[in-house]
Structure formats: C-alpha cells, structure tokens
PDB file of N, CA and C in Angstrom:
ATOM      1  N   UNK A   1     -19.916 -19.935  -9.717  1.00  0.00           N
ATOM      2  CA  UNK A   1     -19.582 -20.162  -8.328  1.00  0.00           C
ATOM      3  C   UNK A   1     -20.860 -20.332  -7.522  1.00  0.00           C
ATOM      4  N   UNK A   2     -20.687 -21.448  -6.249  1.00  0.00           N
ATOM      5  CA  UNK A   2     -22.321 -21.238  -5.854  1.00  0.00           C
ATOM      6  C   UNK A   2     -22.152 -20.480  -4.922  1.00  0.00           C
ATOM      7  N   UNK A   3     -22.345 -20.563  -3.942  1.00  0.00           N
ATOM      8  CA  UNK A   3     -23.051 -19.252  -2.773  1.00  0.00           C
ATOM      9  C   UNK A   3     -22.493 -19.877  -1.591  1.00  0.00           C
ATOM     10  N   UNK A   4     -21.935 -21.178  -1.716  1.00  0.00           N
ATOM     11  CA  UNK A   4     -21.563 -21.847   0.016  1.00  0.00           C
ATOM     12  C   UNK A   4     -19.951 -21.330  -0.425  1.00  0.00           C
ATOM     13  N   UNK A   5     -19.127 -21.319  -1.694  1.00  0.00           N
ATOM     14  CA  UNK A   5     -18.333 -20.775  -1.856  1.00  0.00           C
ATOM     15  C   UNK A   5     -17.164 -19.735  -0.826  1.00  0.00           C
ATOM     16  N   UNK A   6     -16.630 -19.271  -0.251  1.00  0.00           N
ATOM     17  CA  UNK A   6     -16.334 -18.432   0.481  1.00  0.00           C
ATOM     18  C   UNK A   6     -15.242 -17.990  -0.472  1.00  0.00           C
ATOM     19  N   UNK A   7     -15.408 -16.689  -0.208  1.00  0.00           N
ATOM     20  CA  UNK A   7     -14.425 -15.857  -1.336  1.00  0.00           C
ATOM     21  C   UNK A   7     -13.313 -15.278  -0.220  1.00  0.00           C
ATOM     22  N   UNK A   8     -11.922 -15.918  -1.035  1.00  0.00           N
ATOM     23  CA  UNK A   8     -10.684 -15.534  -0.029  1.00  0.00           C
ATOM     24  C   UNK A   8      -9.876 -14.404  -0.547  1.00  0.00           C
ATOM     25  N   UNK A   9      -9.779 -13.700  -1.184  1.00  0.00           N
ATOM     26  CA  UNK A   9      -9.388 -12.754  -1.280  1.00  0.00           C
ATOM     27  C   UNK A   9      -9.763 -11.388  -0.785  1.00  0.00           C
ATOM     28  N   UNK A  10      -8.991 -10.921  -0.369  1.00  0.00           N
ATOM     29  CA  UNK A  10      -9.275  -9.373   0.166  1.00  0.00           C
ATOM     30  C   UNK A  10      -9.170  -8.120  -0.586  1.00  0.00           C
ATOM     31  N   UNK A  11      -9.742  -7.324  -1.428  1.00  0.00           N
ATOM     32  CA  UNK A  11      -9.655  -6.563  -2.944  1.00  0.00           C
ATOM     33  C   UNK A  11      -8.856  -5.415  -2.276  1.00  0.00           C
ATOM     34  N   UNK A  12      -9.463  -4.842  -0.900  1.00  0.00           N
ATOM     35  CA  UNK A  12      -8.951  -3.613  -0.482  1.00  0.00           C
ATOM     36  C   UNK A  12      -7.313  -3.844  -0.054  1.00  0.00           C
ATOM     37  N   UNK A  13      -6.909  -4.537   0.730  1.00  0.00           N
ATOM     38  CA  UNK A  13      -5.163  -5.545   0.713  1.00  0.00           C
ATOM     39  C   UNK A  13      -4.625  -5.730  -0.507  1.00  0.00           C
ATOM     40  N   UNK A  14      -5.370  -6.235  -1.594  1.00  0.00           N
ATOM     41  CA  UNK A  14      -4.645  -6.011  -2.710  1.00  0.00           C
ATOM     42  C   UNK A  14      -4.391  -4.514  -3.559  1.00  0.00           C
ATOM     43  N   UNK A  15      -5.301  -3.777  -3.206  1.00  0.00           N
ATOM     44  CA  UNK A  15      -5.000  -2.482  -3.778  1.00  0.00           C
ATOM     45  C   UNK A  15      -4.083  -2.071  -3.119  1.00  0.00           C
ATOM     46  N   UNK A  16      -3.928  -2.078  -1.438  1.00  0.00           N
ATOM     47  CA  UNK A  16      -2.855  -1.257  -0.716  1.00  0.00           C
ATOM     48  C   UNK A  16      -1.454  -1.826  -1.146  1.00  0.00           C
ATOM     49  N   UNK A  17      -1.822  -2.672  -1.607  1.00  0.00           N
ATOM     50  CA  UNK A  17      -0.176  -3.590  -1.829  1.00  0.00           C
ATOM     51  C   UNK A  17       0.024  -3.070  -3.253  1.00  0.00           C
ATOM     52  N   UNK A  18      -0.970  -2.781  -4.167  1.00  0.00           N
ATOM     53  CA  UNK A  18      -0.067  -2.493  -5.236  1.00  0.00           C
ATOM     54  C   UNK A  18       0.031  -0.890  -5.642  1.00  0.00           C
ATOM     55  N   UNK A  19      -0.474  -0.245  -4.584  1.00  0.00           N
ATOM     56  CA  UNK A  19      -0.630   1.365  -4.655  1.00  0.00           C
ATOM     57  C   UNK A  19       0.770   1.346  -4.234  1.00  0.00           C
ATOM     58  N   UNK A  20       0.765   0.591  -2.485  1.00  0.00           N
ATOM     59  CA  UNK A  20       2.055   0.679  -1.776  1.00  0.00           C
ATOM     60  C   UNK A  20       3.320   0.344  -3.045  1.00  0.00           C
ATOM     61  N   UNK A  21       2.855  -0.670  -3.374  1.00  0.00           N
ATOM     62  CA  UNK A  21       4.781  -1.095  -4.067  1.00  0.00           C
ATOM     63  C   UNK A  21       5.085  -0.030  -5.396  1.00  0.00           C
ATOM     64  N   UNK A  22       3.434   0.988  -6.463  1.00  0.00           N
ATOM     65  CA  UNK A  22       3.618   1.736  -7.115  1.00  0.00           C
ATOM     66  C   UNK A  22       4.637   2.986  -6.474  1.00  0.00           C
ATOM     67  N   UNK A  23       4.391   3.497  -5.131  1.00  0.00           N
ATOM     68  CA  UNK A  23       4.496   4.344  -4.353  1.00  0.00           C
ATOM     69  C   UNK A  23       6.255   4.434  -4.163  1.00  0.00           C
ATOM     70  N   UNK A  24       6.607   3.058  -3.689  1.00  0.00           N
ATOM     71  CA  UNK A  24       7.742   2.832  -3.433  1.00  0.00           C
ATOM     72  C   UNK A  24       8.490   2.890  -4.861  1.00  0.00           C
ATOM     73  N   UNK A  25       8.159   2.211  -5.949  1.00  0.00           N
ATOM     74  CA  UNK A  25       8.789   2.247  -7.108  1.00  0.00           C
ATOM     75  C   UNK A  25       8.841   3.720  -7.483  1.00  0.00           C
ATOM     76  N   UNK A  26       7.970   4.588  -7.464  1.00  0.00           N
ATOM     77  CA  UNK A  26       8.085   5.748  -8.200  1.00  0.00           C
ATOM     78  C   UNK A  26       8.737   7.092  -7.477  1.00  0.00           C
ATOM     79  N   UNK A  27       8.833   6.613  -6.187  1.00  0.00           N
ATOM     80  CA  UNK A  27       9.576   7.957  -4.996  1.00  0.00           C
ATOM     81  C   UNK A  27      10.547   8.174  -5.384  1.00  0.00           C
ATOM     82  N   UNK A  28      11.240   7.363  -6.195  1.00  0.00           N
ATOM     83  CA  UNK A  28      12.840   8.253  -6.053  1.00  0.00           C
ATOM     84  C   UNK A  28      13.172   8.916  -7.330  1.00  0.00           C
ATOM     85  N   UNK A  29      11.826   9.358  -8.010  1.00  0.00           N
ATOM     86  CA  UNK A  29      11.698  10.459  -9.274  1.00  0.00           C
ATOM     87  C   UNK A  29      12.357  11.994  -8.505  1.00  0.00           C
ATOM     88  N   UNK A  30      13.407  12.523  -9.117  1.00  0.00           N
ATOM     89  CA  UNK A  30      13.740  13.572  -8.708  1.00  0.00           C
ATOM     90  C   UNK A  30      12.869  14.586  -8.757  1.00  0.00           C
ATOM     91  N   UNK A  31      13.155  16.225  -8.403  1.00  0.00           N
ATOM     92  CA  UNK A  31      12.662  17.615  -8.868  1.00  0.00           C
ATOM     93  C   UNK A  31      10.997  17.215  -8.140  1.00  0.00           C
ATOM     94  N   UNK A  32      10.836  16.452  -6.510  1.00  0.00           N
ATOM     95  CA  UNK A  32       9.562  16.830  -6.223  1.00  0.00           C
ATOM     96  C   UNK A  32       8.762  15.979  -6.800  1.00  0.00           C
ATOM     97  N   UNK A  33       8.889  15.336  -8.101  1.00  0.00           N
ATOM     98  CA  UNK A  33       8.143  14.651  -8.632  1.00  0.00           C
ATOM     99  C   UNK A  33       7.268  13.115  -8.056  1.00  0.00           C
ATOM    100  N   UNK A  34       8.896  12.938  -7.341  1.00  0.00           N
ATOM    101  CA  UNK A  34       8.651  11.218  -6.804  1.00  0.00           C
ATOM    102  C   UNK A  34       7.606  11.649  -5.355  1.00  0.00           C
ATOM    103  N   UNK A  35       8.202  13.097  -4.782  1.00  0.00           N
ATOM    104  CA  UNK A  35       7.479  13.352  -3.519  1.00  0.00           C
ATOM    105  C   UNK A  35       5.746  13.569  -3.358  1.00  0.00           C
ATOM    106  N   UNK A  36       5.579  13.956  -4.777  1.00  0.00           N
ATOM    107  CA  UNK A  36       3.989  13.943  -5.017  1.00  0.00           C
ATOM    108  C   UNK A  36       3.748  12.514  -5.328  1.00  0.00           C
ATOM    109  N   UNK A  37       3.839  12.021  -6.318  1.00  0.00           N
ATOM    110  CA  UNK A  37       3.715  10.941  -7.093  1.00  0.00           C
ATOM    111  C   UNK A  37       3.257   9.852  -5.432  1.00  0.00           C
ATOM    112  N   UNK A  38       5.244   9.233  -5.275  1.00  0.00           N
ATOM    113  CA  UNK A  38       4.930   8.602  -4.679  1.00  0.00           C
ATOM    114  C   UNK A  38       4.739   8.450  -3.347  1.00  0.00           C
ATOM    115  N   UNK A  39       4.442   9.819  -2.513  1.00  0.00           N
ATOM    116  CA  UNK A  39       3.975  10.408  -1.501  1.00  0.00           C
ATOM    117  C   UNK A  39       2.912  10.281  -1.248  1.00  0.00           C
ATOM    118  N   UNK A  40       1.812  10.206  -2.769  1.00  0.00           N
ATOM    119  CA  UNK A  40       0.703  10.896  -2.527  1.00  0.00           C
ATOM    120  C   UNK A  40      -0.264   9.070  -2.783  1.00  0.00           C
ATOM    121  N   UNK A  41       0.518   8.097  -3.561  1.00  0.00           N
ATOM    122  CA  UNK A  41       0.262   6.587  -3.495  1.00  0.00           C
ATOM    123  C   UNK A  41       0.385   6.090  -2.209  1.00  0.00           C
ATOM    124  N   UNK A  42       1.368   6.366  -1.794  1.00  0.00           N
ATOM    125  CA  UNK A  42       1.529   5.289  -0.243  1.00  0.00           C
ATOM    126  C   UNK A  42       0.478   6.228   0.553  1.00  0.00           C
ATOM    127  N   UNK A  43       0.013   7.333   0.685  1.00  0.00           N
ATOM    128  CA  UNK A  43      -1.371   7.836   1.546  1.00  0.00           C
ATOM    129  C   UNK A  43      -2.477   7.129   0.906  1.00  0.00           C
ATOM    130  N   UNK A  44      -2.744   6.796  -0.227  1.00  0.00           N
ATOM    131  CA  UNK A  44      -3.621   6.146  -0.528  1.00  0.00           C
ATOM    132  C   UNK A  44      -3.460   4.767  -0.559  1.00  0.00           C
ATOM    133  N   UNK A  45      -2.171   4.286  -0.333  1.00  0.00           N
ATOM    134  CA  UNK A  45      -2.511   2.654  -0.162  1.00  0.00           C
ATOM    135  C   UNK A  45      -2.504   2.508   1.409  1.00  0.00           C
ATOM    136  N   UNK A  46      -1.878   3.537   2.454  1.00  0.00           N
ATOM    137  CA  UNK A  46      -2.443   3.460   4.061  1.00  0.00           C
ATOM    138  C   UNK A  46      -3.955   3.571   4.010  1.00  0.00           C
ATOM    139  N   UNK A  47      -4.797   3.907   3.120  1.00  0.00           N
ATOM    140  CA  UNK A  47      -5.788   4.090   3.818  1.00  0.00           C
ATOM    141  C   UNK A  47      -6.591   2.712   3.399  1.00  0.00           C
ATOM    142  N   UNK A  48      -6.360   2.036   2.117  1.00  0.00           N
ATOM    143  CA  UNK A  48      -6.543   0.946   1.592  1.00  0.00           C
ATOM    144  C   UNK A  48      -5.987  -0.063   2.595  1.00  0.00           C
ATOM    145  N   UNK A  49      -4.760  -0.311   3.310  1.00  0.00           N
ATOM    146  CA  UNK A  49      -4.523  -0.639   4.435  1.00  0.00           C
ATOM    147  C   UNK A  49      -5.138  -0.807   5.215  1.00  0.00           C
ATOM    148  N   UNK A  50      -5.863   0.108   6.341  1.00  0.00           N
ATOM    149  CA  UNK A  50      -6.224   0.138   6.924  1.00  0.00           C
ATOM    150  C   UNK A  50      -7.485  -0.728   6.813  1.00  0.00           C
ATOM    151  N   UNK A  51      -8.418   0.004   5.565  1.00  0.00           N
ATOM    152  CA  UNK A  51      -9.665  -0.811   5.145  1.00  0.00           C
ATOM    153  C   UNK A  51      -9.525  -2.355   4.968  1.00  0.00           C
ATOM    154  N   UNK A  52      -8.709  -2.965   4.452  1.00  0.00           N
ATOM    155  CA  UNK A  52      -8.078  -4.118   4.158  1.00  0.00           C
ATOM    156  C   UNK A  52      -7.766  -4.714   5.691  1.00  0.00           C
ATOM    157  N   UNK A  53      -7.277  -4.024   6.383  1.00  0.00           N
ATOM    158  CA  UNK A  53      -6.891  -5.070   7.666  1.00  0.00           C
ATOM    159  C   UNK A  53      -8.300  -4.908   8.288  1.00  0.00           C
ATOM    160  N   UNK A  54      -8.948  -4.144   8.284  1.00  0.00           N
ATOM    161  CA  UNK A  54     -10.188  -4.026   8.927  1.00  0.00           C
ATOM    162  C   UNK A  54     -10.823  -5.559   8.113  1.00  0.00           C
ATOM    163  N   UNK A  55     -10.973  -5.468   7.345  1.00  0.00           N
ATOM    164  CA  UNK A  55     -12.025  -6.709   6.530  1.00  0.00           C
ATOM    165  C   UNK A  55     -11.084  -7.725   6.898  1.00  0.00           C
ATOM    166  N   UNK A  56     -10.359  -7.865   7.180  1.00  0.00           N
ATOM    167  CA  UNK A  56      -9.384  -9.127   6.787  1.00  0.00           C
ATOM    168  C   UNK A  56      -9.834  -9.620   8.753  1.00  0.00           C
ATOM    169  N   UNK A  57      -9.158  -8.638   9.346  1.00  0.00           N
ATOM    170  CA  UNK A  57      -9.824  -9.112  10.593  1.00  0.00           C
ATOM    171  C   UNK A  57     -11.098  -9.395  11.175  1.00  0.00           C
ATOM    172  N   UNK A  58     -12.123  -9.095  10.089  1.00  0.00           N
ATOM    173  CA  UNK A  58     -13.501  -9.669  10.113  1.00  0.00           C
ATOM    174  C   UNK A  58     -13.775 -11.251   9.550  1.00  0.00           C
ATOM    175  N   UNK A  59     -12.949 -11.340   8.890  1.00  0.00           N
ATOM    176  CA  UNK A  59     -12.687 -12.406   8.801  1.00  0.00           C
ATOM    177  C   UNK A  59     -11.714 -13.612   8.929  1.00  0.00           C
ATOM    178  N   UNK A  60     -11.674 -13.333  10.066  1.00  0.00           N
ATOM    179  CA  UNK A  60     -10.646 -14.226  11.198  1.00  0.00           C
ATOM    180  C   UNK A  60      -9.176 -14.310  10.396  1.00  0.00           C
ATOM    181  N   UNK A  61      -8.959 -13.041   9.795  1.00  0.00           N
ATOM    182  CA  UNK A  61      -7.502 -12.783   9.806  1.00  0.00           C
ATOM    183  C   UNK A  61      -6.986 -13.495   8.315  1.00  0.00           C
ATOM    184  N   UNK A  62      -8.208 -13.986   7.401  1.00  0.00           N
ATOM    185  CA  UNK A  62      -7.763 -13.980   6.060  1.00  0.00           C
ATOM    186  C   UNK A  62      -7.514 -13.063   5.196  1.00  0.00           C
ATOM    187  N   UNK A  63      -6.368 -12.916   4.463  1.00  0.00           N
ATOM    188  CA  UNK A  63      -6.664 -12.077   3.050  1.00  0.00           C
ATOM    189  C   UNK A  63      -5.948 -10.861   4.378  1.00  0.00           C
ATOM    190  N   UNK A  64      -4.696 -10.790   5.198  1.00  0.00           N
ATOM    191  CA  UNK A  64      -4.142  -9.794   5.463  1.00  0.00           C
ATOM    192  C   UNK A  64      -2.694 -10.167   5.240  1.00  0.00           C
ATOM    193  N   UNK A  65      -2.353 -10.685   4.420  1.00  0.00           N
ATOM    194  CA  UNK A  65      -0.896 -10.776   3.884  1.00  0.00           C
ATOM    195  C   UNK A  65      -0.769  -9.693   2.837  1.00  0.00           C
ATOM    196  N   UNK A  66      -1.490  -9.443   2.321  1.00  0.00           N
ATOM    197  CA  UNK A  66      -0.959  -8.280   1.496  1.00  0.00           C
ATOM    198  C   UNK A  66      -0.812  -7.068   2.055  1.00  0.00           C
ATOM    199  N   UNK A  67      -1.750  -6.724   3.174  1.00  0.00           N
ATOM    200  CA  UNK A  67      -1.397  -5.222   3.827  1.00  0.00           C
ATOM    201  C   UNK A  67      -0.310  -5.826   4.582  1.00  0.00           C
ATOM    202  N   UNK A  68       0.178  -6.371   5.097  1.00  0.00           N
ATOM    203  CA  UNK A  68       1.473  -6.478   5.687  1.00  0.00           C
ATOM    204  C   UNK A  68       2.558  -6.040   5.080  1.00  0.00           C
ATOM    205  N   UNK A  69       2.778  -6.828   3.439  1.00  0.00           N
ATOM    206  CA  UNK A  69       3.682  -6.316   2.896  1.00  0.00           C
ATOM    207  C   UNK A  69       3.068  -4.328   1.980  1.00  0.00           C
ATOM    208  N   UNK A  70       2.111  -4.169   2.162  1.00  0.00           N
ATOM    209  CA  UNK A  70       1.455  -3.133   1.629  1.00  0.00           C
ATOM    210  C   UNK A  70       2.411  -2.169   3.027  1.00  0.00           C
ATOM    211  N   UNK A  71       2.254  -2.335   4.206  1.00  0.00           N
ATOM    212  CA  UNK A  71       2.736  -1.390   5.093  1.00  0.00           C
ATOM    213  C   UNK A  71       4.179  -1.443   5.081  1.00  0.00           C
ATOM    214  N   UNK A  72       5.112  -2.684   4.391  1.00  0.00           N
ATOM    215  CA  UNK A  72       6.285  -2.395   4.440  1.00  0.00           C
ATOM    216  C   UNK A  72       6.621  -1.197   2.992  1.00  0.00           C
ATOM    217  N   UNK A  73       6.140  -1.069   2.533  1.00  0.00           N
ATOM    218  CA  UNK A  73       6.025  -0.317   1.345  1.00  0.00           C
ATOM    219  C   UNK A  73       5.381   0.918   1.430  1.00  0.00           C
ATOM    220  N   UNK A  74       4.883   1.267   2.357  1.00  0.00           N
ATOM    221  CA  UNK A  74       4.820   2.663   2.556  1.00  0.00           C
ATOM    222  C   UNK A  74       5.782   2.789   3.759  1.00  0.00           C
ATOM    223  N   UNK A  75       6.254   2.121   4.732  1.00  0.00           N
ATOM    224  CA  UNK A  75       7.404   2.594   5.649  1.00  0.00           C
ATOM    225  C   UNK A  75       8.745   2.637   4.772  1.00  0.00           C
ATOM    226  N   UNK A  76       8.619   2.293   3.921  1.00  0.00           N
ATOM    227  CA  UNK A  76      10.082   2.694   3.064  1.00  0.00           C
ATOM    228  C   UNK A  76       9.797   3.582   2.046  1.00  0.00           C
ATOM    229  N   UNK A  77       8.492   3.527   1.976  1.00  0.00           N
ATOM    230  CA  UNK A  77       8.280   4.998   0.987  1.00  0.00           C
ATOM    231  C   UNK A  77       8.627   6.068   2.095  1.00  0.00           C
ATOM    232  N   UNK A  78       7.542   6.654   2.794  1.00  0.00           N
ATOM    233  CA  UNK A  78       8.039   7.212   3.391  1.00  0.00           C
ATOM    234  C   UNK A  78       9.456   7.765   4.384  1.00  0.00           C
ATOM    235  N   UNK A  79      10.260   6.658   4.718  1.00  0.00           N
ATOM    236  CA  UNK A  79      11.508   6.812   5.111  1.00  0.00           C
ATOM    237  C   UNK A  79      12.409   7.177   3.657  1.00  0.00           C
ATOM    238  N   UNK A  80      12.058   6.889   2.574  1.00  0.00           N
ATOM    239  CA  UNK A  80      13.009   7.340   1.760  1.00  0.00           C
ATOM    240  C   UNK A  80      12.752   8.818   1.516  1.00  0.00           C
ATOM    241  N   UNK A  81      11.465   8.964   1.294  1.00  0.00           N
ATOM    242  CA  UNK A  81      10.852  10.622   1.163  1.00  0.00           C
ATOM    243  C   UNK A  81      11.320  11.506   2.727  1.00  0.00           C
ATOM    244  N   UNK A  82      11.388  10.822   3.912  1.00  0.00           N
ATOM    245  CA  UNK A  82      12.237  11.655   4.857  1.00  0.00           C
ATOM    246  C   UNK A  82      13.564  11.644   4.734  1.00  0.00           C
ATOM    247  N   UNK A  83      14.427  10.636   3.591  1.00  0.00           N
ATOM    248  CA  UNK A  83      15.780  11.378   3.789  1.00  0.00           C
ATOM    249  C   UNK A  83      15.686  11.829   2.529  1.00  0.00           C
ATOM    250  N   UNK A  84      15.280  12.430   1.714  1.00  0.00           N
ATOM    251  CA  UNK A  84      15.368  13.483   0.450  1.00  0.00           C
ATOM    252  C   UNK A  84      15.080  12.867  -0.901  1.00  0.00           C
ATOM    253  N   UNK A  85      14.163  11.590  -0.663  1.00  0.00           N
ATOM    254  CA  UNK A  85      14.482  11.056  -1.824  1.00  0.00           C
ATOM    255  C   UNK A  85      12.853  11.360  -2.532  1.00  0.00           C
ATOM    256  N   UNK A  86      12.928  11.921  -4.153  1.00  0.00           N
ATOM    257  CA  UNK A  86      12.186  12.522  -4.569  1.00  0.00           C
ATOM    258  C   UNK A  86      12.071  13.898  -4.474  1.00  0.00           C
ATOM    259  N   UNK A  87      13.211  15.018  -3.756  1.00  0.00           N
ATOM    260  CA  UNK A  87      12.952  16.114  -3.592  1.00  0.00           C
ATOM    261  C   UNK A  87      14.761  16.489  -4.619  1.00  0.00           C
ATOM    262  N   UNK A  88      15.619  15.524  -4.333  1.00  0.00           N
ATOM    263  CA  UNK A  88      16.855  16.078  -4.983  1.00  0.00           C
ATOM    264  C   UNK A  88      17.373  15.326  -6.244  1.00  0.00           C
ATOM    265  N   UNK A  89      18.222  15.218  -7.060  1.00  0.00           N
ATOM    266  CA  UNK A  89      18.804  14.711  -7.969  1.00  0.00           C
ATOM    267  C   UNK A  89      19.455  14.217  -7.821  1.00  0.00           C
TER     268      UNK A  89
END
C-alpha cells in the first residue's frame, strides 16, 4: 500500500460491533451467567464505541456505521438484562 492511500476502516467500531453483537448473543445464558458474560461485553464494546465514534468523527464521519449498529446491540443487551434476561431460566 503506498502512503497517499487513506485507510477506511475504523478497528475500534469494528470491535464495538462485534463485542456488542457477542454481548447480545450471549445475555440470555441463564443462572447469572448471560448477566456477567454478556453484561460485562456490551461495557466493553460502549467503551470501544465511544473510542470508535470519537475517531470516526475525526475523520469527517467515516468508519461510524459500525458503532451505530454496535450501540443498537448494547441497548438491547442491556434492556434485555433489565427485564431478567440472564438472571432466570
């Protein structure tokens, strides 16, 4: 690759997106399990989020499609973990 190149991908957006969608896939493990598990992924793909929209808006707003869908995936993680899901059977 040479150097005038511009690199479009955003690494930190892609991690939040696939922490986020791990997060969401694994919450609805019963016995507490899903509530650590995938409780403890979607806090780490918000913060990957965050970092990700930060860079992405440094660069005039490329490479933030994935935290978009990265934040719908922790608002349904989390809304499922507030109505019991991962804490009951």
């Amino acid at each position: 690759m040479s150097s005038s190149v511009e690199r479009r991908s955003n690494p930190a957006a892609w991690a939040a997106f696939w922490f986020g969608l791990a997060g969401l896939v694994l919450m609805p493990i019963p016995l507490f399990i899903g509530l650590i598990v995938g409780g403890g992924l979607s806090i780490v793909a918000a913060i990957f989020a965050v970092i990700g929209l930060f860079k992405g808006l440094a660069r005039n707003g490329k490479g933030i499609a994935p935290v978009v869908f990265a934040a719908i995936f922790i608002a349904l993680t989390w809304g499922g973990i507030s109505i019991g899901g991962g804490t009951v059977w």
